[in-house]
Protein backbone atom coordinates (compact mmCIF):
# COMPACT_ATOMS: atom_id res chain seq x y z
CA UNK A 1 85.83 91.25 165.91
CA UNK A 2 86.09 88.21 167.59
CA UNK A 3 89.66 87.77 166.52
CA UNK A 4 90.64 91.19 168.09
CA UNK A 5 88.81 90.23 170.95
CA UNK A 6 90.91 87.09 171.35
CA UNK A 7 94.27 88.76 170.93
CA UNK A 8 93.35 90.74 173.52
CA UNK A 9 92.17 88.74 176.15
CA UNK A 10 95.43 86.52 175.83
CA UNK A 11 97.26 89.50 176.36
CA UNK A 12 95.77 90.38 179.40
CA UNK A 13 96.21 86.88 180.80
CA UNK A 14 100.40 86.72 179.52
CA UNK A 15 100.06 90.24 181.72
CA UNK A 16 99.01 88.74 184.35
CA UNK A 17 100.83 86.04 184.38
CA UNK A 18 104.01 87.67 184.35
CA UNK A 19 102.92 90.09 187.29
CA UNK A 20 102.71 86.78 189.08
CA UNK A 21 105.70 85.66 188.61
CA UNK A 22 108.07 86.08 190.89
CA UNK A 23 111.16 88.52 190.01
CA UNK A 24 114.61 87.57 192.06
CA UNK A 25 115.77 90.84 193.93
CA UNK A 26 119.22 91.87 194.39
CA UNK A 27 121.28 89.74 197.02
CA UNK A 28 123.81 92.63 199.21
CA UNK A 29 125.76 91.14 202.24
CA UNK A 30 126.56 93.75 205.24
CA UNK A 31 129.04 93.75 208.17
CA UNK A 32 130.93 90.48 206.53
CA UNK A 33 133.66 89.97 209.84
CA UNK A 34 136.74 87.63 209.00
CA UNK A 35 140.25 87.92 210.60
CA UNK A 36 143.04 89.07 208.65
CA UNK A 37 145.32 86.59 209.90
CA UNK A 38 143.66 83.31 210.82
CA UNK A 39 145.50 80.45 213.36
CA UNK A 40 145.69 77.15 212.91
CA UNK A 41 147.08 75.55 216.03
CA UNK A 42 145.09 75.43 219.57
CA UNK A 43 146.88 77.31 222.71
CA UNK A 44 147.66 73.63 223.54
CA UNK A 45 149.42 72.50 220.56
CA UNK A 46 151.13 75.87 219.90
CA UNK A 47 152.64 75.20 223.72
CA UNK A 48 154.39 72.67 222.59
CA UNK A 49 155.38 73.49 218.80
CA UNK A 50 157.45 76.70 221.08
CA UNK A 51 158.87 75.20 224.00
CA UNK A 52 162.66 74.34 224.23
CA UNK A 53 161.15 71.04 226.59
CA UNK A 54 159.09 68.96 224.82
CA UNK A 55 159.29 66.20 227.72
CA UNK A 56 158.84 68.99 230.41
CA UNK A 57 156.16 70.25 228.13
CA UNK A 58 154.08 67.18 227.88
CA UNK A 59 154.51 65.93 231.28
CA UNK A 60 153.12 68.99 232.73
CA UNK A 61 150.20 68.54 230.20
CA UNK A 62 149.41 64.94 230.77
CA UNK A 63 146.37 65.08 231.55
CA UNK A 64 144.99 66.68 227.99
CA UNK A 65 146.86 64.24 226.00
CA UNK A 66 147.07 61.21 224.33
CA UNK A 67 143.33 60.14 225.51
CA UNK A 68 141.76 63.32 224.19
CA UNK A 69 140.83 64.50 220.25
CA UNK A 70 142.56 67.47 220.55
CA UNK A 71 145.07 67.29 217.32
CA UNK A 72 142.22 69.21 215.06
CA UNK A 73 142.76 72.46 214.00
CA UNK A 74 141.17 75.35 215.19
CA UNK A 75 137.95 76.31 213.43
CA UNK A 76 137.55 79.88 211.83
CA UNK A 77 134.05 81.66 212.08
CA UNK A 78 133.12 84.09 209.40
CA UNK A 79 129.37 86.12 209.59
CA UNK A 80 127.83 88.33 207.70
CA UNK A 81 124.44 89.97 207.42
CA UNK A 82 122.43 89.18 204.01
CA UNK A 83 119.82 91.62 202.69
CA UNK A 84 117.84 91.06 199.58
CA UNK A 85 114.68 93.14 197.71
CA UNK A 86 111.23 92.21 196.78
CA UNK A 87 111.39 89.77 199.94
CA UNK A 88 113.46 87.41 197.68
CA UNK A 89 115.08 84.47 200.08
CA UNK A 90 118.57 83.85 199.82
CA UNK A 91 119.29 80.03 199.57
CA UNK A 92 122.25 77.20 199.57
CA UNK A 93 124.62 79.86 201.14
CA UNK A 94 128.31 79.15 200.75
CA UNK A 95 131.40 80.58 201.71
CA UNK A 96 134.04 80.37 198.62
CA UNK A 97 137.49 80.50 199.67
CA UNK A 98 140.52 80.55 196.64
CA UNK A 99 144.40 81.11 196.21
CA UNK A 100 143.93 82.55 193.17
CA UNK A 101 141.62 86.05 192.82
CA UNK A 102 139.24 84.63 190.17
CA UNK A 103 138.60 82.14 192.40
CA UNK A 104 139.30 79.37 189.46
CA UNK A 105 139.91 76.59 192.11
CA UNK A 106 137.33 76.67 195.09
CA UNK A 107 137.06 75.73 198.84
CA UNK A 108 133.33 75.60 199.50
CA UNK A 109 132.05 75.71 202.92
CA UNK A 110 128.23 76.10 203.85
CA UNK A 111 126.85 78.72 205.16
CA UNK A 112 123.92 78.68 208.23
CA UNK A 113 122.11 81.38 209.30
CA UNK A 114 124.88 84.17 207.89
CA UNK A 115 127.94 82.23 209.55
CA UNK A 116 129.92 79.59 208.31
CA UNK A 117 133.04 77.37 209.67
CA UNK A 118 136.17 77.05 207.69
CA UNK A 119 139.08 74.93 208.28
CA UNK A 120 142.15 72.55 206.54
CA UNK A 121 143.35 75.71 205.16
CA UNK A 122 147.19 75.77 203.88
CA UNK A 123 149.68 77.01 206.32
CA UNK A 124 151.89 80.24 205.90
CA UNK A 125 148.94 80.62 202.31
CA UNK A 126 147.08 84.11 201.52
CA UNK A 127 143.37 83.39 200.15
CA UNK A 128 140.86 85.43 198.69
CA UNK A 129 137.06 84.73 200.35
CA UNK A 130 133.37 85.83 199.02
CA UNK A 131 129.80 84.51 199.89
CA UNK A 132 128.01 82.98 197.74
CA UNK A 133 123.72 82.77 197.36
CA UNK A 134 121.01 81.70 195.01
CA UNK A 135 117.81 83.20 194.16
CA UNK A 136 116.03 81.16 191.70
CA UNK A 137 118.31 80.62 189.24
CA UNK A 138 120.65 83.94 189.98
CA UNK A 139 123.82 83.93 192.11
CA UNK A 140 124.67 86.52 194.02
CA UNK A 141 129.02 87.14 195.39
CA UNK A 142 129.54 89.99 198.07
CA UNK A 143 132.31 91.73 197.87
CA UNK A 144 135.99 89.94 197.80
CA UNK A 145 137.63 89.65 201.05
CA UNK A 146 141.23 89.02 202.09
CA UNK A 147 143.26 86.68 205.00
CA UNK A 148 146.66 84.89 205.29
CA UNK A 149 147.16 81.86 207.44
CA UNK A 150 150.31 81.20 210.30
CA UNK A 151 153.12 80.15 209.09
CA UNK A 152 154.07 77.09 211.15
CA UNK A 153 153.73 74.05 210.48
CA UNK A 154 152.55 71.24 211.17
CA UNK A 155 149.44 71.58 209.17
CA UNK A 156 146.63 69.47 211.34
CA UNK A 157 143.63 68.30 208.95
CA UNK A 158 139.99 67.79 210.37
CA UNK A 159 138.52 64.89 209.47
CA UNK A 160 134.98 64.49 211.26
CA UNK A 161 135.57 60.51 212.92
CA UNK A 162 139.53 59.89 212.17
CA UNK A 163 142.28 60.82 214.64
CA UNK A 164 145.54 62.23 213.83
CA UNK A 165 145.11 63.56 210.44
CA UNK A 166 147.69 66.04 209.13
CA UNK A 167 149.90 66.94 205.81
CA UNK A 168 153.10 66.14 205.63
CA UNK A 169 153.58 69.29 203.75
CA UNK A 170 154.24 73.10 204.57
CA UNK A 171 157.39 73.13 205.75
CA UNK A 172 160.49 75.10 204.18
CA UNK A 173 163.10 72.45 203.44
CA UNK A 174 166.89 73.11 204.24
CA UNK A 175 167.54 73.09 200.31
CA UNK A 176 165.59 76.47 199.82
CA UNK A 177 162.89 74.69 198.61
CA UNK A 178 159.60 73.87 200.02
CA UNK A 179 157.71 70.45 201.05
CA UNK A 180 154.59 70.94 198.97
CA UNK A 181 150.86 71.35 200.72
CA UNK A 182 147.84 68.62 200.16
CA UNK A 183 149.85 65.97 198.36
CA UNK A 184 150.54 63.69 201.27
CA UNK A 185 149.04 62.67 204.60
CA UNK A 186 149.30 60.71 207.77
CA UNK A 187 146.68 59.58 210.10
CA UNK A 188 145.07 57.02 212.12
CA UNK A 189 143.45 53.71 211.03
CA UNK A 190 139.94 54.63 208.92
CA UNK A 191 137.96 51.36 210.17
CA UNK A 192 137.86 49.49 213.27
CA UNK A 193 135.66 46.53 214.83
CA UNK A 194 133.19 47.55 217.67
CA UNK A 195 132.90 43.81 218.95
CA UNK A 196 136.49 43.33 217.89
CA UNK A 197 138.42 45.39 221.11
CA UNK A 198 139.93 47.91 218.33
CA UNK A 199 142.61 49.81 220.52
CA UNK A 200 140.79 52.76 218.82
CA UNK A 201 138.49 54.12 217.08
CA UNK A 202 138.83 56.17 213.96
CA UNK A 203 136.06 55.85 211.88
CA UNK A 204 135.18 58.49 208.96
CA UNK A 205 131.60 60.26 209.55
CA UNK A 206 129.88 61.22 206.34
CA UNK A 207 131.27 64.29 206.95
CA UNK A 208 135.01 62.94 207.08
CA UNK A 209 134.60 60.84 203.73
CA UNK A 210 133.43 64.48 201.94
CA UNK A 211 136.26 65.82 203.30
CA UNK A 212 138.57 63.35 202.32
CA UNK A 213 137.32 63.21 198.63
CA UNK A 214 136.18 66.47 197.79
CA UNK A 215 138.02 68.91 199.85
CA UNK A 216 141.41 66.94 200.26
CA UNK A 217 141.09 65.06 196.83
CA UNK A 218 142.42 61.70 198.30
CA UNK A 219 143.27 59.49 195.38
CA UNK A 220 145.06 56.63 197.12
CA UNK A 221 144.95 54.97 201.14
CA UNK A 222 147.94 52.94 201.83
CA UNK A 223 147.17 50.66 204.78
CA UNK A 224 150.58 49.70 206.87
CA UNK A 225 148.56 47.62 209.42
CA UNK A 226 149.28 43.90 209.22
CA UNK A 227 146.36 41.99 207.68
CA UNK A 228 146.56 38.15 208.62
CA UNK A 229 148.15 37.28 205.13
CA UNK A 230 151.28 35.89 204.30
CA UNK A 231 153.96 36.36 207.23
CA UNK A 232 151.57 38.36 209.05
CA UNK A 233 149.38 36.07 211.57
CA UNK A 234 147.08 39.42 213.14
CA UNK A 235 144.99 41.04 211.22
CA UNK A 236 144.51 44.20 212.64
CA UNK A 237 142.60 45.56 209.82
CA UNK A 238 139.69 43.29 210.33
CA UNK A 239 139.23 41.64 207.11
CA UNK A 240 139.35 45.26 205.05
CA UNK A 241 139.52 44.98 201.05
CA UNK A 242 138.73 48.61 200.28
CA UNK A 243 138.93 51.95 201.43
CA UNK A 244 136.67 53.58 203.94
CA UNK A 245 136.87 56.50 202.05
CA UNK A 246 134.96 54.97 198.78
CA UNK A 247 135.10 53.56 195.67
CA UNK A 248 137.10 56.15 194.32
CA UNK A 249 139.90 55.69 196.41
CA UNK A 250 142.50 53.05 195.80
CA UNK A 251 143.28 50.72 198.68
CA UNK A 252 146.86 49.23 198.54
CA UNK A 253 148.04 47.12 201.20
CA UNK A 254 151.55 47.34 202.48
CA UNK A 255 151.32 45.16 206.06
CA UNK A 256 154.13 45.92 208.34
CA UNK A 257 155.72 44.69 212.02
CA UNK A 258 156.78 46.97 214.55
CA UNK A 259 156.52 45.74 217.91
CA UNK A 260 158.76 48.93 219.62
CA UNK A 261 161.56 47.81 216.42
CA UNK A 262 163.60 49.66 213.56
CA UNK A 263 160.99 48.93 211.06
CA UNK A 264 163.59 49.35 208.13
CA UNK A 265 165.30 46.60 209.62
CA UNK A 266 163.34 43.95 209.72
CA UNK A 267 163.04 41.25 206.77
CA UNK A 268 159.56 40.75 207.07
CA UNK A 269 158.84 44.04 206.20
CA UNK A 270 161.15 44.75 203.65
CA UNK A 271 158.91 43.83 200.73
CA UNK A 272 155.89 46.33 201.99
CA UNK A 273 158.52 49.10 202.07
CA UNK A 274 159.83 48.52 198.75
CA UNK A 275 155.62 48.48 197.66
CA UNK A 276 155.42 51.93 199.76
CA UNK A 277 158.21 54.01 198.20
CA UNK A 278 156.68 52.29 194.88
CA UNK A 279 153.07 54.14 195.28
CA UNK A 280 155.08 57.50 196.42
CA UNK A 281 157.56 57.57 193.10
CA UNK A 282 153.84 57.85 191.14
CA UNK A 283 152.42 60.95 189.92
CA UNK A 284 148.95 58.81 189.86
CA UNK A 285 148.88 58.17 193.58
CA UNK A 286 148.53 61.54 194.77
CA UNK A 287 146.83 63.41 196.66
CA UNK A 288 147.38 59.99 199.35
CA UNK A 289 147.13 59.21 202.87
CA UNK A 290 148.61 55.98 204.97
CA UNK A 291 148.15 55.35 208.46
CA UNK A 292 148.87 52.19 210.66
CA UNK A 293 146.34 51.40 213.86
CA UNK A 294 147.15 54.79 216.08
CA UNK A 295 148.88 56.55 213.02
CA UNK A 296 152.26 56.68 215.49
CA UNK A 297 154.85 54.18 215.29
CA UNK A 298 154.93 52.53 211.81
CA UNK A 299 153.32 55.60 210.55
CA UNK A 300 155.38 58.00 212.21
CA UNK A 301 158.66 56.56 211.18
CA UNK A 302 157.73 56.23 207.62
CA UNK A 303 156.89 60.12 207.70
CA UNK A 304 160.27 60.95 209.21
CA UNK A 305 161.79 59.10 206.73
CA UNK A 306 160.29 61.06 203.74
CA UNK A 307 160.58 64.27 205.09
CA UNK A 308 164.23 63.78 205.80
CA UNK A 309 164.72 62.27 201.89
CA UNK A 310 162.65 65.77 200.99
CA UNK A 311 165.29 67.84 202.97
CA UNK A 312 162.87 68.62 206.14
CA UNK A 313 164.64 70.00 209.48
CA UNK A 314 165.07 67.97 212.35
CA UNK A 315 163.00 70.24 214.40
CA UNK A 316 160.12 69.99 212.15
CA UNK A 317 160.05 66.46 211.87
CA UNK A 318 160.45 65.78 215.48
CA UNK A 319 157.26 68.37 215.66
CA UNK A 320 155.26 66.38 213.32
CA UNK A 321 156.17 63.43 215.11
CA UNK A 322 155.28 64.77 218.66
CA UNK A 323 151.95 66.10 217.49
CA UNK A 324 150.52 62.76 217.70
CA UNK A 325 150.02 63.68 220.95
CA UNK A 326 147.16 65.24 220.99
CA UNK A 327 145.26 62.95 219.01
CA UNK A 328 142.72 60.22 221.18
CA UNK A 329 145.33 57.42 220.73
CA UNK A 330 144.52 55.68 223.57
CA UNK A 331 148.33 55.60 225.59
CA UNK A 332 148.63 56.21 229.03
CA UNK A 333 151.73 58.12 228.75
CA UNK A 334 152.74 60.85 226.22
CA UNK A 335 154.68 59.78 222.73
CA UNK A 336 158.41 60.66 223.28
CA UNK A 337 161.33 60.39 220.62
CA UNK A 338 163.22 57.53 221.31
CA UNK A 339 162.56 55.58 218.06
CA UNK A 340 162.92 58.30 215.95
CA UNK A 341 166.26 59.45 217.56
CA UNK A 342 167.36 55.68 216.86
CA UNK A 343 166.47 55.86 213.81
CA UNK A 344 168.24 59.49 213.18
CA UNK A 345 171.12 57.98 214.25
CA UNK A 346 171.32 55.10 211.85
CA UNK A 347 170.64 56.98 209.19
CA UNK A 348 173.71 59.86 210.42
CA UNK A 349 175.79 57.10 210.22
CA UNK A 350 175.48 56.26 206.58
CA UNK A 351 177.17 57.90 203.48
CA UNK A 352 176.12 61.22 202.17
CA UNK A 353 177.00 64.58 202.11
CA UNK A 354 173.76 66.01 203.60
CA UNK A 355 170.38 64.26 205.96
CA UNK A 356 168.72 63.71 203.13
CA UNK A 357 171.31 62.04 201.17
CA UNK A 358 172.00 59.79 204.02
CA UNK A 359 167.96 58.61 203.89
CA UNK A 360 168.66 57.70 199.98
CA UNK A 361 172.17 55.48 201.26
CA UNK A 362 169.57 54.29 204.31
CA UNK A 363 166.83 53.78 202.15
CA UNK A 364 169.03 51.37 199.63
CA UNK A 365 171.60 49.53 202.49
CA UNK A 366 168.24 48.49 204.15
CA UNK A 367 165.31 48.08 201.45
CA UNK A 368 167.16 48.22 198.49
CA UNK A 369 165.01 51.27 197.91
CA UNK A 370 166.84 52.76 194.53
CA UNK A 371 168.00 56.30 194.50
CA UNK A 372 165.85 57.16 191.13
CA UNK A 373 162.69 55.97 193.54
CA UNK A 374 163.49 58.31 196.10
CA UNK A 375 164.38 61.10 193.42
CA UNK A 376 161.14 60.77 192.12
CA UNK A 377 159.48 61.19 195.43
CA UNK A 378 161.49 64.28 195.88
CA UNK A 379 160.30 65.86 193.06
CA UNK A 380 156.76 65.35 193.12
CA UNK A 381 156.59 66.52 197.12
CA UNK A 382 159.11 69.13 196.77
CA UNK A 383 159.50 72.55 195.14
């Protein structure tokens, strides 16, 4: 009797227990808005990527450049309206954005209040999109949505703290081929010394170092600022022996002069260059990023350079070089082409039978760069 009694009394109490227990309720999202074809360029910097004036162009825009962060690119709002049962709460909302339709690689941005931001997409890239919740320890997906990005390049990276970030990528090369996406950047300097009158400063937030090593995957930082050692009596990177970015990132130092000069042409730079091309030719390196102080001059020529060894046009690589512009640089004047033309015009003159041949006979007469280095380089950015 007693036994029976027992039995049943825990059953009532495993009843009630369960009755307590909360059940997750189904997760639906409503009214989800997001634009077929999303922009990446501002009004500004789409004024200049079309005009047949770039001097005329800039000039009349003087005042919004150069002294202004304004090289970002344009942020992309998506809402939605979530519903759930049984008065479940939706938590750790994401959006999940993927090239491929099982979403097997993932862009994850969160989500506040049924709206999210999303930017450093690809250029001229179609993705597949879907939110994302949690109820206890059930995820919920709405419905798979669809967008394309603008073709045009160049493709502008947001980095929360560093100025002039953008890939090198996304543009069609002259060979039919094209100048792959998220392997290789360019930007400003990632540290600089408050007491130190830093001509500018580009910092990472904690924002900009998740960016840089889970969304863009940055592997390696190659630092072209001189650094006090050898040859090289500044140190403009104040004493710096890692990267900014973390432990996970490689630092490699590869100091370099400019001072308004060819920087291919000057001995005391030749063994940096030779160390540069050497990090590029490896598989290892990649996804990577370099920058100088302002991410313009010594950072801006070495760009040129391997876009025109990839095959790049000379109007895209004068716009990536011009877009510098709108980054908070700290010049009182826009950034024209006169080194770059200089340097287009040395390299025209060597042997070759295309541009980017030419770089490879420029690359060697001046650096003794081989041509197996810069065929390597070509086909891990190109395809």
């Amino acid at each position: 009797m007693k036994k029976t009694y027992l039995l049943a009394l825990l059953g009532t109490l495993s009843f009630a227990l369960c009755a307590c227990e909360k059940v997750p309720g189904d997760v639906t999202y409503q009214n989800v808005v997001c634009p077929s074809n999303i922009e990446i360029h501002t009004e500004l910097q789409k004024g200049l990527l079309e005009t047949d004036n770039y001097m005329s162009y800039l000039l009349s825009h003087q005042n919004e450049i150069c002294r202004y962060s304004n090289s970002a690119p344009i942020k992309t709002v998506i809402t939605w309206k979530t519903e759930t049962d049984n008065g479940a709460k939706a938590k750790n909302q994401t959006v999940e954005l993927s090239k491929n339709q099982d979403f097997a690689e993932v862009m994850s941005f969160k989500a506040q209040n049924d709206s999210a931001e999303i930017y450093n997409l690809e250029i001229n890239a179609s993705y597949y999109g879907r939110i994302a919740s949690k109820v206890k320890s059930k995820y919920f997906y709405s419905d798979t949505f669809t967008f394309v990005t603008e073709e045009s390049g160049p493709r502008n990276i947001f980095v929360e703290g560093v100025e002039n970030f953008r890939d090198l990528g996304g543009f069609k090369l002259e060979n039919d081929k094209i100048y792959k996406q998220g392997l290789i950047y360019r930007c400003a300097q990632l540290n600089y010394d408050k007491n130190d009158d830093s001509p500018l400063e580009s910092q990472p937030t904690t924002l900009g170092k998740d960016i840089l090593n889970k969304q863009l995957g940055i592997k390696t930082e190659i630092d072209l600022r001189k650094n006090g050692q050898g040859s090289f009596e500044d140190d403009e990177t104040v004493g710096l022996k890692s990267s900014p970015a973390g432990s996970s990132v490689k630092y490699v130092q590869t100091p370099m002069n400019y001072g308004g000069k060819n920087i291919f042409t000057q001995d005391i730079n030749k063994e940096s260059i030779q160390e540069f091309f050497n990090v590029l030719s490896k598989e290892e390196s990649y996804p990577l990023m370099f920058h100088c102080v302002r991410g313009t001059d010594r950072t801006g020529a070495l760009a040129y350079v391997v876009g025109a060894l990839c095959g790049a046009s000379q109007e895209d690589l004068i716009n990536d070089y011009l877009f510098s512009n709108f980054a908070n640089i700290n010049q009182t004047s826009y950034l024209g082409t006169n080194s770059i033309d200089s340097l287009k015009s040395a390299i025209d003159k060597c042997e070759g039978e295309d541009f980017s041949s030419k770089t490879k006979s420029y690359l060697y007469s001046t650096c003794e760069i081989s041509e197996e280095t810069c065929n390597k380089i070509i086909d891990i950015l190109t395809d």
